[in-house]
N, C-alpha and C. Protein backbone atom coordinates (compact mmCIF):
# COMPACT_ATOMS: atom_id res chain seq x y z
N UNK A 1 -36.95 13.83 20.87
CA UNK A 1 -35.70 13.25 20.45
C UNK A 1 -34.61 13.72 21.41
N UNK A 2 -33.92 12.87 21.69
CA UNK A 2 -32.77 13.06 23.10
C UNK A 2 -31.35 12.35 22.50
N UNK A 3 -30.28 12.64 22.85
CA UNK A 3 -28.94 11.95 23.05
C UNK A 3 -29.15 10.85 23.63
N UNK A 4 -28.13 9.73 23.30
CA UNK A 4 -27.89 8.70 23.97
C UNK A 4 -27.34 9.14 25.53
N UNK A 5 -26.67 10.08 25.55
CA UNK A 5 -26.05 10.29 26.97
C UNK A 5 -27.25 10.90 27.87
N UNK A 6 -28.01 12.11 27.19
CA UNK A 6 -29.22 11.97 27.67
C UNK A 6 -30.08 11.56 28.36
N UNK A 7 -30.45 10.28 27.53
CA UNK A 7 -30.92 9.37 28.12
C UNK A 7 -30.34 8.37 29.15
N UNK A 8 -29.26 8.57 29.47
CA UNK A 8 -28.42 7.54 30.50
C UNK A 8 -28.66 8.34 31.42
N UNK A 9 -28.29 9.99 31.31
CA UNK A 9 -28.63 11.02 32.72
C UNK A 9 -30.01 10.54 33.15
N UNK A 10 -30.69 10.59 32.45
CA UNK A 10 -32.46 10.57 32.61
C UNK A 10 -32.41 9.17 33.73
N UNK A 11 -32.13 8.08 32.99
CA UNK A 11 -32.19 6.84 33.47
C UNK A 11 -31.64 6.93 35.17
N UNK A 12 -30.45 7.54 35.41
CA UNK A 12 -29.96 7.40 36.70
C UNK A 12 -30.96 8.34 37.47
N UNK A 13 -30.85 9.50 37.07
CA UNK A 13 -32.06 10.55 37.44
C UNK A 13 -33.46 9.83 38.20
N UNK A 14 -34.02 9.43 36.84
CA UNK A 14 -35.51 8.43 37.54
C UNK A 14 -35.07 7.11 38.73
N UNK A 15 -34.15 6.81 38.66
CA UNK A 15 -33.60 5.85 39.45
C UNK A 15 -34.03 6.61 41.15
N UNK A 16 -33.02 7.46 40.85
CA UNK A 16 -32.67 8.47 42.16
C UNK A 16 -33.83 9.07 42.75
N UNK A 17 -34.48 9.74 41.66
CA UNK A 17 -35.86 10.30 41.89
C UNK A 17 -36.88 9.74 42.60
N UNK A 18 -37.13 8.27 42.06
CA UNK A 18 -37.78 6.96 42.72
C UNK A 18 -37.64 6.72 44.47
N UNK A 19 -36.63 6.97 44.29
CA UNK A 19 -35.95 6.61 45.62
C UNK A 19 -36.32 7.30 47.12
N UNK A 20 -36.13 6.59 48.68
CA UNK A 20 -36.43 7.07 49.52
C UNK A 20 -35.62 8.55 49.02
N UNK A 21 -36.41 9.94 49.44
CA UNK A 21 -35.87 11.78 49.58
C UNK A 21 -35.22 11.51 51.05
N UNK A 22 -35.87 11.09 51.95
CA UNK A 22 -35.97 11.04 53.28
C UNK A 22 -34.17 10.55 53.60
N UNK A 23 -33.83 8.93 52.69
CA UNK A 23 -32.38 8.35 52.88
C UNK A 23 -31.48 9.36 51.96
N UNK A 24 -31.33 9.83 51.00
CA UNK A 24 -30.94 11.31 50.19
C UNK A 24 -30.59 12.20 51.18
N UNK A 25 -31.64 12.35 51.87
CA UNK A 25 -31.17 13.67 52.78
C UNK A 25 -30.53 13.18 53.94
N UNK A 26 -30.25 12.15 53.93
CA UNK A 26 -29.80 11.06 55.24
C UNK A 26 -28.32 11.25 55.36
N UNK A 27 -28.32 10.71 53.95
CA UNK A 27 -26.53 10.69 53.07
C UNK A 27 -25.94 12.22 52.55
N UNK A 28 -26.78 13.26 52.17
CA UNK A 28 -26.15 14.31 51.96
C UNK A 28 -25.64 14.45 53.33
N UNK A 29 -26.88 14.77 54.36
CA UNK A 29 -26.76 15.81 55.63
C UNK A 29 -25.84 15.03 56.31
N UNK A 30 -25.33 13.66 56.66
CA UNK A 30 -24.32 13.41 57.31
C UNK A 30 -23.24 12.96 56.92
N UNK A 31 -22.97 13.48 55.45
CA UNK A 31 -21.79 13.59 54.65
C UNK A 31 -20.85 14.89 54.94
N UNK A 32 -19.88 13.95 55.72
CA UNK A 32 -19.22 15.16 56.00
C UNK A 32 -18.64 16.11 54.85
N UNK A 33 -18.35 15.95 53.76
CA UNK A 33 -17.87 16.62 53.08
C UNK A 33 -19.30 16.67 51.96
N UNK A 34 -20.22 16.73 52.17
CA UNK A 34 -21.35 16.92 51.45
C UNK A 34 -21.01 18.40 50.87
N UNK A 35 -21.20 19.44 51.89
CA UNK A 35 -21.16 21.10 50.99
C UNK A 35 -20.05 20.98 50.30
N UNK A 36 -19.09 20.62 50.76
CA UNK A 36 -18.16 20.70 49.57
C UNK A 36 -18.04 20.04 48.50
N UNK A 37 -18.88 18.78 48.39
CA UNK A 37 -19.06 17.97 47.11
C UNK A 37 -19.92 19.20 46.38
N UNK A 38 -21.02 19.84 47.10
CA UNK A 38 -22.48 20.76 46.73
C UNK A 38 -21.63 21.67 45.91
N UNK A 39 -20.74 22.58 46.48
CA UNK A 39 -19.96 23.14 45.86
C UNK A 39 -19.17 23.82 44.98
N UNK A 40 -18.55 22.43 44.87
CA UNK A 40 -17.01 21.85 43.89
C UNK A 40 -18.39 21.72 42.38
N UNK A 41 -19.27 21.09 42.80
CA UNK A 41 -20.71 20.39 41.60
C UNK A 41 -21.30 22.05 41.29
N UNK A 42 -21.46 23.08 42.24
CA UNK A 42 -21.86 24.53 41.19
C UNK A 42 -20.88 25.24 41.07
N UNK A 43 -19.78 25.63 41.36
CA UNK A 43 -18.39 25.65 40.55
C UNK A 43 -18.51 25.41 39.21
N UNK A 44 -18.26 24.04 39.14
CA UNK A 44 -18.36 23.29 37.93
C UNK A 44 -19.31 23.83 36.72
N UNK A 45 -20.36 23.65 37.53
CA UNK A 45 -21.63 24.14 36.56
C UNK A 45 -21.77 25.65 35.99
N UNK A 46 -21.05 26.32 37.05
CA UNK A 46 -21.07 27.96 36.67
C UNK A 46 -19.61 27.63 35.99
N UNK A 47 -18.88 26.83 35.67
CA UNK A 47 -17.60 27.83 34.53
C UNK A 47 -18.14 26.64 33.28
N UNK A 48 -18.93 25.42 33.53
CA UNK A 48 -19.38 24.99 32.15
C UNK A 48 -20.16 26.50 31.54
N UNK A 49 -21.31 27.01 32.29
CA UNK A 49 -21.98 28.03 32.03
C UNK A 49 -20.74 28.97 31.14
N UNK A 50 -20.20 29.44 31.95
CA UNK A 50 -19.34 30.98 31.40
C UNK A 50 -19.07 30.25 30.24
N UNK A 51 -18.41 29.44 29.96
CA UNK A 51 -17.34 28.86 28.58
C UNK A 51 -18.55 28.88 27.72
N UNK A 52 -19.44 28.01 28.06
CA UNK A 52 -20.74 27.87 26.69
C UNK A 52 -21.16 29.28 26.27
N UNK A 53 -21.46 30.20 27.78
CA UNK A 53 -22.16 31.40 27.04
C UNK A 53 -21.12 32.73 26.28
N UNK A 54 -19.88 32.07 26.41
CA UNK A 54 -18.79 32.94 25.70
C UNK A 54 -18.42 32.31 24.46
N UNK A 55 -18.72 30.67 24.07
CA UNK A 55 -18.53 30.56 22.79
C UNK A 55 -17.21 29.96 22.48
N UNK A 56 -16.89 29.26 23.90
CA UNK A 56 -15.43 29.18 24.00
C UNK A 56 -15.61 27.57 23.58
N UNK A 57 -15.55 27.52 22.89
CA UNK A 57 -15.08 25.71 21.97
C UNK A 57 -13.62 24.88 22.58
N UNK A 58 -12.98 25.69 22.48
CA UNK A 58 -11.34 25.32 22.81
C UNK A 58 -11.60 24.88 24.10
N UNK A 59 -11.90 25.39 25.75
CA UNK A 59 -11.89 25.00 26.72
C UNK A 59 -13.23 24.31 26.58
N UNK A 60 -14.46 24.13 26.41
CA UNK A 60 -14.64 23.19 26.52
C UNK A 60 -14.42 21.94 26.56
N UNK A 61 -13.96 21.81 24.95
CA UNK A 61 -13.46 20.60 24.39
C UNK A 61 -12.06 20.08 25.47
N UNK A 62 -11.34 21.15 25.99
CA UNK A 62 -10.29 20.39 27.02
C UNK A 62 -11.15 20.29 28.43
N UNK A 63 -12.23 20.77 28.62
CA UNK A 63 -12.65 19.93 30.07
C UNK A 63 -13.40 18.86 29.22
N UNK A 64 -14.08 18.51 28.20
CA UNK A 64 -14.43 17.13 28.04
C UNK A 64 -13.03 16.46 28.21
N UNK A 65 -12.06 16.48 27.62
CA UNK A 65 -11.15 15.83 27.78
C UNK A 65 -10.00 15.23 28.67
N UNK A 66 -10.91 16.63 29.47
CA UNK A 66 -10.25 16.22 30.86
C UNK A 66 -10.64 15.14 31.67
N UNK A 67 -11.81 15.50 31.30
CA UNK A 67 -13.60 14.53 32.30
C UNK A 67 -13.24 12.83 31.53
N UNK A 68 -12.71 13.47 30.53
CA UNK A 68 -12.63 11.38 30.03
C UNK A 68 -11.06 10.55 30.23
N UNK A 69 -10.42 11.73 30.32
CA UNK A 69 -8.79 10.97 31.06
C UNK A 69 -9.18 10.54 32.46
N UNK A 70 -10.06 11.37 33.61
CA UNK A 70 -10.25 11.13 34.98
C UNK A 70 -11.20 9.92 34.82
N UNK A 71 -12.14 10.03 34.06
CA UNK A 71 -13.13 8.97 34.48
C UNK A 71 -12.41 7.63 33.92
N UNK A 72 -11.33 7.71 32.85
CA UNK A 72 -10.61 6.24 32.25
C UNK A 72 -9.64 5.76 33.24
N UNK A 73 -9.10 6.54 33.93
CA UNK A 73 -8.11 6.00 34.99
C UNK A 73 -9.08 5.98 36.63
N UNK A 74 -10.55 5.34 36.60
CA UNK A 74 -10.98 5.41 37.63
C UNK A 74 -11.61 3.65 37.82
């Protein structure tokens, strides 16, 4: 049993997964700003980390809310 959002990650995931590795590494490696997308993306992932493993509800709930004002004005 999975989330609906879940399953949308999954879906793009297998998409990607499917896909030439070879053109992936085509588009990272001559992305110029690739490491810094790499980055900015474990950043991210290490202060989702800290907030969840501290129990912190309040900032979470304002980076979801942040993540859905940016993605509505995109």
């Amino acid at each position: 049993m999975s989330s609906t959002t879940f399953d949308a990650q999954l879906l793009v995931s297998s998409v990607v997964a499917n896909d030439s590795p070879y053109l992936y590494f085509e588009i990272q490696n001559l992305n110029e700003y690739g490491l810094d997308s790499l980055n900015a993306l474990r950043h991210s992932v290490e202060r989702i980390q800290k907030i969840v493993d501290q129990g912190n509800e309040r900032e979470f709930v304002k980076l979801m809310k942040r993540g859905r004002e940016y993605l509505s004005n995109r």
